[in-house]
PDB file of N, CA and C in Angstrom:
ATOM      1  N   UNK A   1     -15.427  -6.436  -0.102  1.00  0.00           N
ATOM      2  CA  UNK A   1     -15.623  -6.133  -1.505  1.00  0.00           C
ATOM      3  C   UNK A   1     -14.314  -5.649  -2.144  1.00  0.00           C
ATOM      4  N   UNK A   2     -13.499  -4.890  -1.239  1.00  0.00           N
ATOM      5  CA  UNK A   2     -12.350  -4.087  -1.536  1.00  0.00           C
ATOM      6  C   UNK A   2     -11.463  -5.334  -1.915  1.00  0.00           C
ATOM      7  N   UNK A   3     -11.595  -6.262  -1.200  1.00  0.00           N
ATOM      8  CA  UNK A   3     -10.185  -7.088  -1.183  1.00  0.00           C
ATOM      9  C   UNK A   3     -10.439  -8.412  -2.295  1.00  0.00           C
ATOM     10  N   UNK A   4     -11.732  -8.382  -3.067  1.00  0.00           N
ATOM     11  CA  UNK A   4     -12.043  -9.667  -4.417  1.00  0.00           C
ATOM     12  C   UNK A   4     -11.517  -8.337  -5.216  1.00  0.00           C
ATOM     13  N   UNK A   5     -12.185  -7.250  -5.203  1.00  0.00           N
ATOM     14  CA  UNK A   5     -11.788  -6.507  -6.645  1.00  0.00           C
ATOM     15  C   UNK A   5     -10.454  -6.365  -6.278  1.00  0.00           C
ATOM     16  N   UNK A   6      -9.997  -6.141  -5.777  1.00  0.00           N
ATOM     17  CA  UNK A   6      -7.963  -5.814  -5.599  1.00  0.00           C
ATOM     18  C   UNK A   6      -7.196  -7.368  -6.405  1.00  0.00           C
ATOM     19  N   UNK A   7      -8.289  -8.716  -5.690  1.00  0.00           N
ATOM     20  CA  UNK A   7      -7.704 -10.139  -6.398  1.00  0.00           C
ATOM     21  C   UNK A   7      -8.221  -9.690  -7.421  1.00  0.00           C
ATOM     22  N   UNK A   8      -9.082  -9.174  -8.249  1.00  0.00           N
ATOM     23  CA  UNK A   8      -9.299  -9.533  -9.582  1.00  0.00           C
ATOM     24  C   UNK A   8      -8.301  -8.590 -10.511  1.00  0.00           C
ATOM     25  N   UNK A   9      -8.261  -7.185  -9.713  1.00  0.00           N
ATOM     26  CA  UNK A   9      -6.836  -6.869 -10.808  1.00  0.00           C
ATOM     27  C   UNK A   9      -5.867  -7.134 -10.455  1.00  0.00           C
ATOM     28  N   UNK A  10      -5.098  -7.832  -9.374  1.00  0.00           N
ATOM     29  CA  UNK A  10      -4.041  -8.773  -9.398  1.00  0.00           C
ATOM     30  C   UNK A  10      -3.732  -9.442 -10.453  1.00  0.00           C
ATOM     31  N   UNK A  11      -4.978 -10.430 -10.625  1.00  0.00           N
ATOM     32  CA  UNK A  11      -5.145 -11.510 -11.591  1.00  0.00           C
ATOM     33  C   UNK A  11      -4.770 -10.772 -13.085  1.00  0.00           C
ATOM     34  N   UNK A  12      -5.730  -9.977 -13.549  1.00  0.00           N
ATOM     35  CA  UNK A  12      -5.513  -8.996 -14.667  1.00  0.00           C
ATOM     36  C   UNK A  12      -4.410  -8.891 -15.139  1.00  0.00           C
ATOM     37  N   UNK A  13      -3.641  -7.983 -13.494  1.00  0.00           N
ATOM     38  CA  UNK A  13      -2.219  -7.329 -13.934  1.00  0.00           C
ATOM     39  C   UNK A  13      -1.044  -8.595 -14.594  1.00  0.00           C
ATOM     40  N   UNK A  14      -1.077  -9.634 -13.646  1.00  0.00           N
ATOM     41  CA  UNK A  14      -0.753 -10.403 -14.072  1.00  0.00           C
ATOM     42  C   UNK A  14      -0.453 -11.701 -15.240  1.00  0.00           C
ATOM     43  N   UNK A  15      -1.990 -11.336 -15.545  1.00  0.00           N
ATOM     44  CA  UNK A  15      -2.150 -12.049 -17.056  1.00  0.00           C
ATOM     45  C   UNK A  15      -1.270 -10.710 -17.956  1.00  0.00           C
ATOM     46  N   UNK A  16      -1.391  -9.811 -17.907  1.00  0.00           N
ATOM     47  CA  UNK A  16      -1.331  -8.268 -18.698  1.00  0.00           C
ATOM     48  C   UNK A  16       0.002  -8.198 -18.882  1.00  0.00           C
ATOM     49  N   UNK A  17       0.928  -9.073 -17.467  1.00  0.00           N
ATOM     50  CA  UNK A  17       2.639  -8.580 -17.550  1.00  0.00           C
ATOM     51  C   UNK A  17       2.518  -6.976 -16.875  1.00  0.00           C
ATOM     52  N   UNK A  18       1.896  -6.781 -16.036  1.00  0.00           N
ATOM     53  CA  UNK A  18       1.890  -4.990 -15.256  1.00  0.00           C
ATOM     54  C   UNK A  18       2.171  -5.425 -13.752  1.00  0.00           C
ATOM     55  N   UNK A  19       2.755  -4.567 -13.577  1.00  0.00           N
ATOM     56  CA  UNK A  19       3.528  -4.264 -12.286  1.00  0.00           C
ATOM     57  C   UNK A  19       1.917  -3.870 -11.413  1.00  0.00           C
ATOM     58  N   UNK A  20       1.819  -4.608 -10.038  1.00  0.00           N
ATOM     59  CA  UNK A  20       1.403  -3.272  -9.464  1.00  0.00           C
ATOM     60  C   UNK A  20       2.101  -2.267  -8.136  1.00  0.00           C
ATOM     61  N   UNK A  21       1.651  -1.264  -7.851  1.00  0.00           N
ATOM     62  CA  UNK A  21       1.744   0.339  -7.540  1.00  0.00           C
ATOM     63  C   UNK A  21       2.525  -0.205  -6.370  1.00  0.00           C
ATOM     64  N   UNK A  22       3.932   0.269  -5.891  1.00  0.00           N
ATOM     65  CA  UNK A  22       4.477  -0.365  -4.753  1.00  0.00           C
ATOM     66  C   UNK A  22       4.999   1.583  -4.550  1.00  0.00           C
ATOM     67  N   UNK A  23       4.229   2.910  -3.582  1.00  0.00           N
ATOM     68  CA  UNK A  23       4.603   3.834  -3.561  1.00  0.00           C
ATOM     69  C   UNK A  23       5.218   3.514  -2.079  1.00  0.00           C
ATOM     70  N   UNK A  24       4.874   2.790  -1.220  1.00  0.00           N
ATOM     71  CA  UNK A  24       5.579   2.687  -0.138  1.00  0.00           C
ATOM     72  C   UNK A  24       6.238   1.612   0.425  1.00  0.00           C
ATOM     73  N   UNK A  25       7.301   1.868   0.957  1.00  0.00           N
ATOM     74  CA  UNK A  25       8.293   0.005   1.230  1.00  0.00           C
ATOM     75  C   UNK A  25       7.890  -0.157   2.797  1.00  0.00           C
ATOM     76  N   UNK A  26       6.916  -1.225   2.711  1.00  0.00           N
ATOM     77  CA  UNK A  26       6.459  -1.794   4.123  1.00  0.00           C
ATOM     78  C   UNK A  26       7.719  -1.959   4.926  1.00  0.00           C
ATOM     79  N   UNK A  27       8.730  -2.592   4.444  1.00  0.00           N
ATOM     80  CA  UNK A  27      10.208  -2.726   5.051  1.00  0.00           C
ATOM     81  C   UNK A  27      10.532  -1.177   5.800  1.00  0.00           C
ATOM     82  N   UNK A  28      10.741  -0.715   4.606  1.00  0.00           N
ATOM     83  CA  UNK A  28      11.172   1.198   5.627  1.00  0.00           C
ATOM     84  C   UNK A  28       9.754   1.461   6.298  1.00  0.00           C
ATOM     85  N   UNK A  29       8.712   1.581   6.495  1.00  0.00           N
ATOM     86  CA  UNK A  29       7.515   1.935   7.130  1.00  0.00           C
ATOM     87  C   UNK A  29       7.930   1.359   8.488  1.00  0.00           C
ATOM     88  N   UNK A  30       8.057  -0.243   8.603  1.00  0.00           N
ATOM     89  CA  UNK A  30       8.286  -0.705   9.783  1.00  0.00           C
ATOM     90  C   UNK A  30       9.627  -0.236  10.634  1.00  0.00           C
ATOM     91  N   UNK A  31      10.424  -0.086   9.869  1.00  0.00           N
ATOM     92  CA  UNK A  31      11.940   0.216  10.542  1.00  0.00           C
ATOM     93  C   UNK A  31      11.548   1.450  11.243  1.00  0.00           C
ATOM     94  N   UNK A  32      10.872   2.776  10.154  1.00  0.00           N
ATOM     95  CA  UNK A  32      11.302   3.757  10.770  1.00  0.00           C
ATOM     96  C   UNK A  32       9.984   4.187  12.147  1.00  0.00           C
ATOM     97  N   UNK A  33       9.221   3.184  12.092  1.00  0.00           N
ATOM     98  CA  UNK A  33       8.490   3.358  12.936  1.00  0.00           C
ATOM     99  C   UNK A  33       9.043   2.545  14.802  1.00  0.00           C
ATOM    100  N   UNK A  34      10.121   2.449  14.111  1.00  0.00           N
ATOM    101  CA  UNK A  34      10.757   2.146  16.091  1.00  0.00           C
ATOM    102  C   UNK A  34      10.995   2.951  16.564  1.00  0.00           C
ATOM    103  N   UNK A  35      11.456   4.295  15.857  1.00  0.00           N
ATOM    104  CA  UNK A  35      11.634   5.512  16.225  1.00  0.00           C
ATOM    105  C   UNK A  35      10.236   6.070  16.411  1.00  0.00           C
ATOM    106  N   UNK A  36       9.922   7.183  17.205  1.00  0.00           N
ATOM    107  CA  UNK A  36       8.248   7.295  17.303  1.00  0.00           C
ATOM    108  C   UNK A  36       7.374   7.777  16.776  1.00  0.00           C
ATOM    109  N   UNK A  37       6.748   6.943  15.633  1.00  0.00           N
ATOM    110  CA  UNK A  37       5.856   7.338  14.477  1.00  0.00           C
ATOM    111  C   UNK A  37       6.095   7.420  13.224  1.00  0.00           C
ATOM    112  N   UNK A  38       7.349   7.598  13.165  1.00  0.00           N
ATOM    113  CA  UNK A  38       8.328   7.971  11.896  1.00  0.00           C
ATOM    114  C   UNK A  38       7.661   7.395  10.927  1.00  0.00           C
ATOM    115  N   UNK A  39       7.240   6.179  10.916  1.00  0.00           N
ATOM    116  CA  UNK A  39       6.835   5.263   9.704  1.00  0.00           C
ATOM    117  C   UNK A  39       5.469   5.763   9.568  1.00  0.00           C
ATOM    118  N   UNK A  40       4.645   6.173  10.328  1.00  0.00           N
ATOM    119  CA  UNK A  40       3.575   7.105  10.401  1.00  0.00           C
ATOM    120  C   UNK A  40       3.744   7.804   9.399  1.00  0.00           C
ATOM    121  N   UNK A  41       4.570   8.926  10.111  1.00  0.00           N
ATOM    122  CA  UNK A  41       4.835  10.080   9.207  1.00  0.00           C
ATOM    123  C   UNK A  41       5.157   9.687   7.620  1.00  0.00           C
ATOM    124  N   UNK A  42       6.092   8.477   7.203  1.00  0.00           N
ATOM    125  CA  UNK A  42       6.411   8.194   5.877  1.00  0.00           C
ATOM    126  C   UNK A  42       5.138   7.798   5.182  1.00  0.00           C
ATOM    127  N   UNK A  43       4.228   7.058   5.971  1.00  0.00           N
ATOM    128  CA  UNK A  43       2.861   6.880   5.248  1.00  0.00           C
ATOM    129  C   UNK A  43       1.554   8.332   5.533  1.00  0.00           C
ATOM    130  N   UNK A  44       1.822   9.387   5.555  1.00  0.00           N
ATOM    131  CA  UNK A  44       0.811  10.164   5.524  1.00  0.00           C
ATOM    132  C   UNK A  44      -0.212  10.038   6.781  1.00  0.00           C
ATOM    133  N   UNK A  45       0.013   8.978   7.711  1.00  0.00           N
ATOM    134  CA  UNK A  45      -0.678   9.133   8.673  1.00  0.00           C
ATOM    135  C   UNK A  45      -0.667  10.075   9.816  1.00  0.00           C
ATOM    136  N   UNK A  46      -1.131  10.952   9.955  1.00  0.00           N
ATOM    137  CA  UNK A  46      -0.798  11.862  11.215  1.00  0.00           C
ATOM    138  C   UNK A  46      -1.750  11.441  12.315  1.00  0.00           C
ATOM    139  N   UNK A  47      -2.614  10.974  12.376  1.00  0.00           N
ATOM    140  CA  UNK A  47      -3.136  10.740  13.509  1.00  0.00           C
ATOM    141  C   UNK A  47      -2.828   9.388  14.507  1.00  0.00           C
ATOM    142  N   UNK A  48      -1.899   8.845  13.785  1.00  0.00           N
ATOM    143  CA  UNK A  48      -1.591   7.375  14.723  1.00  0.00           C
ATOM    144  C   UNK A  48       0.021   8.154  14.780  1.00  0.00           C
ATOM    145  N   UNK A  49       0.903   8.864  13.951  1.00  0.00           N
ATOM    146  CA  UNK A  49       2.021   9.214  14.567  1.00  0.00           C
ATOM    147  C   UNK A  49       1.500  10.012  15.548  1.00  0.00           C
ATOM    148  N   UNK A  50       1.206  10.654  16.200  1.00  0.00           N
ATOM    149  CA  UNK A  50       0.970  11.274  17.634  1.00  0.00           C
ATOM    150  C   UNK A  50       0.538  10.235  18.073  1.00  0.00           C
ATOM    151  N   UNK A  51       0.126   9.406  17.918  1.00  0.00           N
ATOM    152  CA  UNK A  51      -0.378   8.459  19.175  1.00  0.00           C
ATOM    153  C   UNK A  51       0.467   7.661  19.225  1.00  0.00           C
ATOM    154  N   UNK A  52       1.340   7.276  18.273  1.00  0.00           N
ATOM    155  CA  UNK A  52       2.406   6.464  18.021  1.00  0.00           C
ATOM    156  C   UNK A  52       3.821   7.003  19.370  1.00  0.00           C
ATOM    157  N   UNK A  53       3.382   8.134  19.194  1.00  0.00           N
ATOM    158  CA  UNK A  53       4.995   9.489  19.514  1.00  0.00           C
ATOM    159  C   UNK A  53       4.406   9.463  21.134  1.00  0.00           C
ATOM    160  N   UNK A  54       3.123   9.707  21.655  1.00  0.00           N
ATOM    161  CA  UNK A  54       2.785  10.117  22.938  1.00  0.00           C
ATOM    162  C   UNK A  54       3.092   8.870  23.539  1.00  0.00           C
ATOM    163  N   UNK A  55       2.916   7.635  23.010  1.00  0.00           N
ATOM    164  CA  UNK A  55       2.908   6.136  24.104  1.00  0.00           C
ATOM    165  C   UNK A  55       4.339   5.314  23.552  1.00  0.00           C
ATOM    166  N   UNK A  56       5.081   6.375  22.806  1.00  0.00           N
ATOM    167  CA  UNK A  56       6.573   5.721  22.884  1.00  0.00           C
ATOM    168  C   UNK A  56       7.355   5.677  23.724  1.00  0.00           C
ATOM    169  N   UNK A  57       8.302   4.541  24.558  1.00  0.00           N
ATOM    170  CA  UNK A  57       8.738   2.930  23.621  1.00  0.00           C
ATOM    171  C   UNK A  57       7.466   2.058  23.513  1.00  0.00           C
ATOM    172  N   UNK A  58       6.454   2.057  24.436  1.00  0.00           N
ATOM    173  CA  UNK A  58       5.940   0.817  24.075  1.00  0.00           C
ATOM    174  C   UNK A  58       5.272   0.869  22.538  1.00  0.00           C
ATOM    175  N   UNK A  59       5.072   1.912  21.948  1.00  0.00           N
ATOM    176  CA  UNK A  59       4.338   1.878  20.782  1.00  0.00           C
ATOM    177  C   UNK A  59       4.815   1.017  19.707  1.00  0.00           C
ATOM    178  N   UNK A  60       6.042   0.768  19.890  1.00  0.00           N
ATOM    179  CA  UNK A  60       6.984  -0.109  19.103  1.00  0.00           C
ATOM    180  C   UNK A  60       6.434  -1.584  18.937  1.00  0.00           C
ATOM    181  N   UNK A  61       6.018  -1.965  19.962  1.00  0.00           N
ATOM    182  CA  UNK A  61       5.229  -3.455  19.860  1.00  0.00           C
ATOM    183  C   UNK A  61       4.495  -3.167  19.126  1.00  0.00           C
ATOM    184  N   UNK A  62       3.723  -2.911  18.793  1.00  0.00           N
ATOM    185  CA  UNK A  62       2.598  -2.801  17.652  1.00  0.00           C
ATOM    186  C   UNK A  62       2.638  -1.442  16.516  1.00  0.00           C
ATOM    187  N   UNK A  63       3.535  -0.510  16.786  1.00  0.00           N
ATOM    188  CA  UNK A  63       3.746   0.661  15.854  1.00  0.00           C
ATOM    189  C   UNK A  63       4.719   0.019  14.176  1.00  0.00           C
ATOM    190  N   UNK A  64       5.623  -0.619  14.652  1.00  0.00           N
ATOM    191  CA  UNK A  64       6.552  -1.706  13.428  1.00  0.00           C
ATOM    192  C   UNK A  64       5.753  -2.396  12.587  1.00  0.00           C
ATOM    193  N   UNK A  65       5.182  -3.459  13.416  1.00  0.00           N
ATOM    194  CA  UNK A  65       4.283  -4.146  12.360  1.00  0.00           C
ATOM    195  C   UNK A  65       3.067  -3.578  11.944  1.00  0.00           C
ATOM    196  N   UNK A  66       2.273  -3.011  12.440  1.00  0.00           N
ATOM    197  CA  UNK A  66       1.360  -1.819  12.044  1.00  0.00           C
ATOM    198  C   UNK A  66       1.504  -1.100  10.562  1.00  0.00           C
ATOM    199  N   UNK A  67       3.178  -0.674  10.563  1.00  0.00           N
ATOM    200  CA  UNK A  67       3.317   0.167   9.743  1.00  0.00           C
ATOM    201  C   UNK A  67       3.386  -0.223   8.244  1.00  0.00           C
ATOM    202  N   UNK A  68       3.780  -1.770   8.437  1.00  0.00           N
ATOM    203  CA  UNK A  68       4.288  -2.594   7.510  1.00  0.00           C
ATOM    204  C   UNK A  68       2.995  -3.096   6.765  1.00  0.00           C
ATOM    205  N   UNK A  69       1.878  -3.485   7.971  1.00  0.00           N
ATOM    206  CA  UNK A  69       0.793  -3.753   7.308  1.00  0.00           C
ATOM    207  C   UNK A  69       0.353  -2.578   6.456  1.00  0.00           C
ATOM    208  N   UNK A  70       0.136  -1.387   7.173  1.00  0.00           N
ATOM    209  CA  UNK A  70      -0.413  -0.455   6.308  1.00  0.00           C
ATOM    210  C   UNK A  70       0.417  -0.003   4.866  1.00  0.00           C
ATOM    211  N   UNK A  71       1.596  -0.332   4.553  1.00  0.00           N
ATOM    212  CA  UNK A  71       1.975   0.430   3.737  1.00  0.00           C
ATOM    213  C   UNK A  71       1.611  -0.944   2.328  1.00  0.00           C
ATOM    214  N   UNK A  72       1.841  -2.250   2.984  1.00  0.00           N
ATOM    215  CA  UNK A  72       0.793  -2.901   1.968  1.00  0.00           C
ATOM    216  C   UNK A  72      -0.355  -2.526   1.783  1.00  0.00           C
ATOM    217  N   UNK A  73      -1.155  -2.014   2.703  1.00  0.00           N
ATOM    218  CA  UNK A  73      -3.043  -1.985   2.301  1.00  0.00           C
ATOM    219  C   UNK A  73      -2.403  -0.636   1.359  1.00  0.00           C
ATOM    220  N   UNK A  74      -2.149   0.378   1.547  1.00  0.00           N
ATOM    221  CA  UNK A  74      -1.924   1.698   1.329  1.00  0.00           C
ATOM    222  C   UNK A  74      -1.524   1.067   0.136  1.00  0.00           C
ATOM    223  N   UNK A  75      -0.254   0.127  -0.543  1.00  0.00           N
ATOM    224  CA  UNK A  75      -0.297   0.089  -2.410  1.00  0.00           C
ATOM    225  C   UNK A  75      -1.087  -0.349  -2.797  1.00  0.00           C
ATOM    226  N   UNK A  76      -2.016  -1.386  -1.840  1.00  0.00           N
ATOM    227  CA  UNK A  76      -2.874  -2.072  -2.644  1.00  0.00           C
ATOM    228  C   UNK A  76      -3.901  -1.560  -3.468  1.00  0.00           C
ATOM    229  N   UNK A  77      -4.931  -0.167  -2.305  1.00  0.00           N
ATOM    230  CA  UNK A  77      -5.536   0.736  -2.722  1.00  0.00           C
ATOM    231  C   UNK A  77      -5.109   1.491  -3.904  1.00  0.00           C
ATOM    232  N   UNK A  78      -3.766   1.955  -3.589  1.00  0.00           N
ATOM    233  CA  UNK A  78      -3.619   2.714  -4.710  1.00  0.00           C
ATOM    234  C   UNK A  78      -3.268   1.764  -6.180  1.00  0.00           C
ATOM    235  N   UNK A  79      -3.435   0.744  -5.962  1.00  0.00           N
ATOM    236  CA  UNK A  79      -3.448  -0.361  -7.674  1.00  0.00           C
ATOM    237  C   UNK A  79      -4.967  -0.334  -7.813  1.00  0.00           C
ATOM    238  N   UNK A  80      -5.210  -0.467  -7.140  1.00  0.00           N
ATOM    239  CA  UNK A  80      -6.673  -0.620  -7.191  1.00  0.00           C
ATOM    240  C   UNK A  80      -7.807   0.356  -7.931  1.00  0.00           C
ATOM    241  N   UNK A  81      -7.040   1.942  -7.324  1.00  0.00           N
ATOM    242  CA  UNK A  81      -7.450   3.246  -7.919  1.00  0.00           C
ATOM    243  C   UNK A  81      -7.069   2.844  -9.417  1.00  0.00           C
ATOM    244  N   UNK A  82      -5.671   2.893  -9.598  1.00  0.00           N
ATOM    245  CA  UNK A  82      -4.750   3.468 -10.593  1.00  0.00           C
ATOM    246  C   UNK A  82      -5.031   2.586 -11.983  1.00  0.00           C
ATOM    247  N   UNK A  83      -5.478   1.309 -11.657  1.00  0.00           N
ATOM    248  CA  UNK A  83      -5.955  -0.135 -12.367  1.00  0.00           C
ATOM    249  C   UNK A  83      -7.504   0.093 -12.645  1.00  0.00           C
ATOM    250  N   UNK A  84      -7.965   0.619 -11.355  1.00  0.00           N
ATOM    251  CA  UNK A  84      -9.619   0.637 -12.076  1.00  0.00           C
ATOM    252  C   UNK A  84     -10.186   2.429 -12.862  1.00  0.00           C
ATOM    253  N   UNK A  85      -9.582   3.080 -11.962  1.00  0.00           N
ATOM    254  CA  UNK A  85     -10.175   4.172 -11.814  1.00  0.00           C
ATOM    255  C   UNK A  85      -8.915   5.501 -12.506  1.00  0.00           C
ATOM    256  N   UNK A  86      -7.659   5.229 -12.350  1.00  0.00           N
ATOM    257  CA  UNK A  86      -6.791   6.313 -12.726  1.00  0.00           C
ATOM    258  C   UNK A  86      -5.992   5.900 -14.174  1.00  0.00           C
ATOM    259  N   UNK A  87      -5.138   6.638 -14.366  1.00  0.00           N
ATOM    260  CA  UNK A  87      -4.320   5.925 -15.717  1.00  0.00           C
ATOM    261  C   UNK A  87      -3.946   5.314 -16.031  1.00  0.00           C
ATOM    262  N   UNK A  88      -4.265   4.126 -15.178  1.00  0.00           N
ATOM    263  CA  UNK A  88      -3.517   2.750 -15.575  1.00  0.00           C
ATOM    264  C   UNK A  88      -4.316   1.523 -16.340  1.00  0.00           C
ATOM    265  N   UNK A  89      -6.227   2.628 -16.277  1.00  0.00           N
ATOM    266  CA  UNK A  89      -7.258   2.045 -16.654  1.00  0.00           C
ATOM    267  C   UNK A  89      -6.859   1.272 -18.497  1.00  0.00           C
ATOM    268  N   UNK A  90      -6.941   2.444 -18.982  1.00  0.00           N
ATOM    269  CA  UNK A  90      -6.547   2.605 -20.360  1.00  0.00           C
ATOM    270  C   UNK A  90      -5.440   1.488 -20.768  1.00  0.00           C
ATOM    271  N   UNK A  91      -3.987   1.355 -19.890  1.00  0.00           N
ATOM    272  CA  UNK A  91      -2.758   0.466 -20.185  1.00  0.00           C
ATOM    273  C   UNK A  91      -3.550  -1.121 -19.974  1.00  0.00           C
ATOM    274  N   UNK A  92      -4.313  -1.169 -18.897  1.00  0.00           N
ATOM    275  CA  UNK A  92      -4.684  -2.554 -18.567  1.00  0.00           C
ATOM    276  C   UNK A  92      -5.401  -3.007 -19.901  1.00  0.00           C
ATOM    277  N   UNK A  93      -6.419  -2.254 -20.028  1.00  0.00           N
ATOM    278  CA  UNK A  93      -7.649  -2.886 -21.219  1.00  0.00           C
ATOM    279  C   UNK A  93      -6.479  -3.129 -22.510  1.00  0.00           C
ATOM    280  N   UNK A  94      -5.816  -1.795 -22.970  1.00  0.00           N
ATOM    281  CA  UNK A  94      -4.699  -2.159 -23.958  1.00  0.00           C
ATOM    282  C   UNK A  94      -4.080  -3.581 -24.094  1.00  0.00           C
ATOM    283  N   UNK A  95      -3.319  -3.844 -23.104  1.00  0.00           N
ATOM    284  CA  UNK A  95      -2.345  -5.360 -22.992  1.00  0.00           C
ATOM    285  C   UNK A  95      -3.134  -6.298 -22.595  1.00  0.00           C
ATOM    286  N   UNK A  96      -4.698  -5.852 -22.341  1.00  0.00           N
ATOM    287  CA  UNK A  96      -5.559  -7.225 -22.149  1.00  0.00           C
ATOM    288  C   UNK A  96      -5.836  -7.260 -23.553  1.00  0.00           C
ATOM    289  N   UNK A  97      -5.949  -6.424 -24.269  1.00  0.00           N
ATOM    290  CA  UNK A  97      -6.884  -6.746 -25.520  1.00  0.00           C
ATOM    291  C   UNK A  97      -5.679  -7.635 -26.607  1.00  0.00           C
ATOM    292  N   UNK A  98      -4.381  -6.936 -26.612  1.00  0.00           N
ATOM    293  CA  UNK A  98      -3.333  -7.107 -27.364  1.00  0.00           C
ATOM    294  C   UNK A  98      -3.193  -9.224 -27.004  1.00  0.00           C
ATOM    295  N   UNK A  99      -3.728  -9.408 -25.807  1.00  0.00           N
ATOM    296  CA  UNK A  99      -2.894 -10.455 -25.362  1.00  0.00           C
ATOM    297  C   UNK A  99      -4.071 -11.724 -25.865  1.00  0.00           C
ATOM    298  N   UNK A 100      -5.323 -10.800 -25.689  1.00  0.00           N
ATOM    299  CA  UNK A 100      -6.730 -11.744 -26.979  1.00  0.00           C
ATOM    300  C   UNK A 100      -6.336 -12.377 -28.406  1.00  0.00           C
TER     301      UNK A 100
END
């Protein structure tokens, strides 16, 4: 359900000319997670950096790309909030209506 409503304000933002919410760079998430957890830690996760940190080096095989995925899901959500539900509600309907 999460992931049609996320395409539909994609679509929106896009007709609208709006950016969406990029608070974390999947690029740095993955890097700093070769080190152990680090990218954890940059995304607010504390419970996979310790698990990340206790089974390091190997955590690296799957801790990098892990991190990268999450810090996409992690903006997506937050466009998702910020587009449906937070202050970005108000800007969207605005530049949709302007663009009628």
């Amino acid at each position: 359900s999460e992931k049609h409503e996320y395409m539909e304000i994609e679509r929106r933002l896009e007709l609208a000319s709006l950016e969406p919410i990029e608070e974390n760079n999947p690029g740095l998430a993955a890097a700093l997670n070769i080190l152990p957890g680090f990218g954890n830690v940059y995304l607010e996760q504390w419970g996979a950096f310790i698990g990340n940190l206790l089974l390091w080096p190997v955590s690296v095989v799957w801790g990098a790309p892990q991190a990268y995925i999450d810090a996409k899901t992690l903006n997506k959500q937050e466009t998702l909030y910020f587009y449906k539900h937070g202050l970005g509600k108000d800007e969207l309907a605005q530049k949709e209506g302007m663009a009628k």
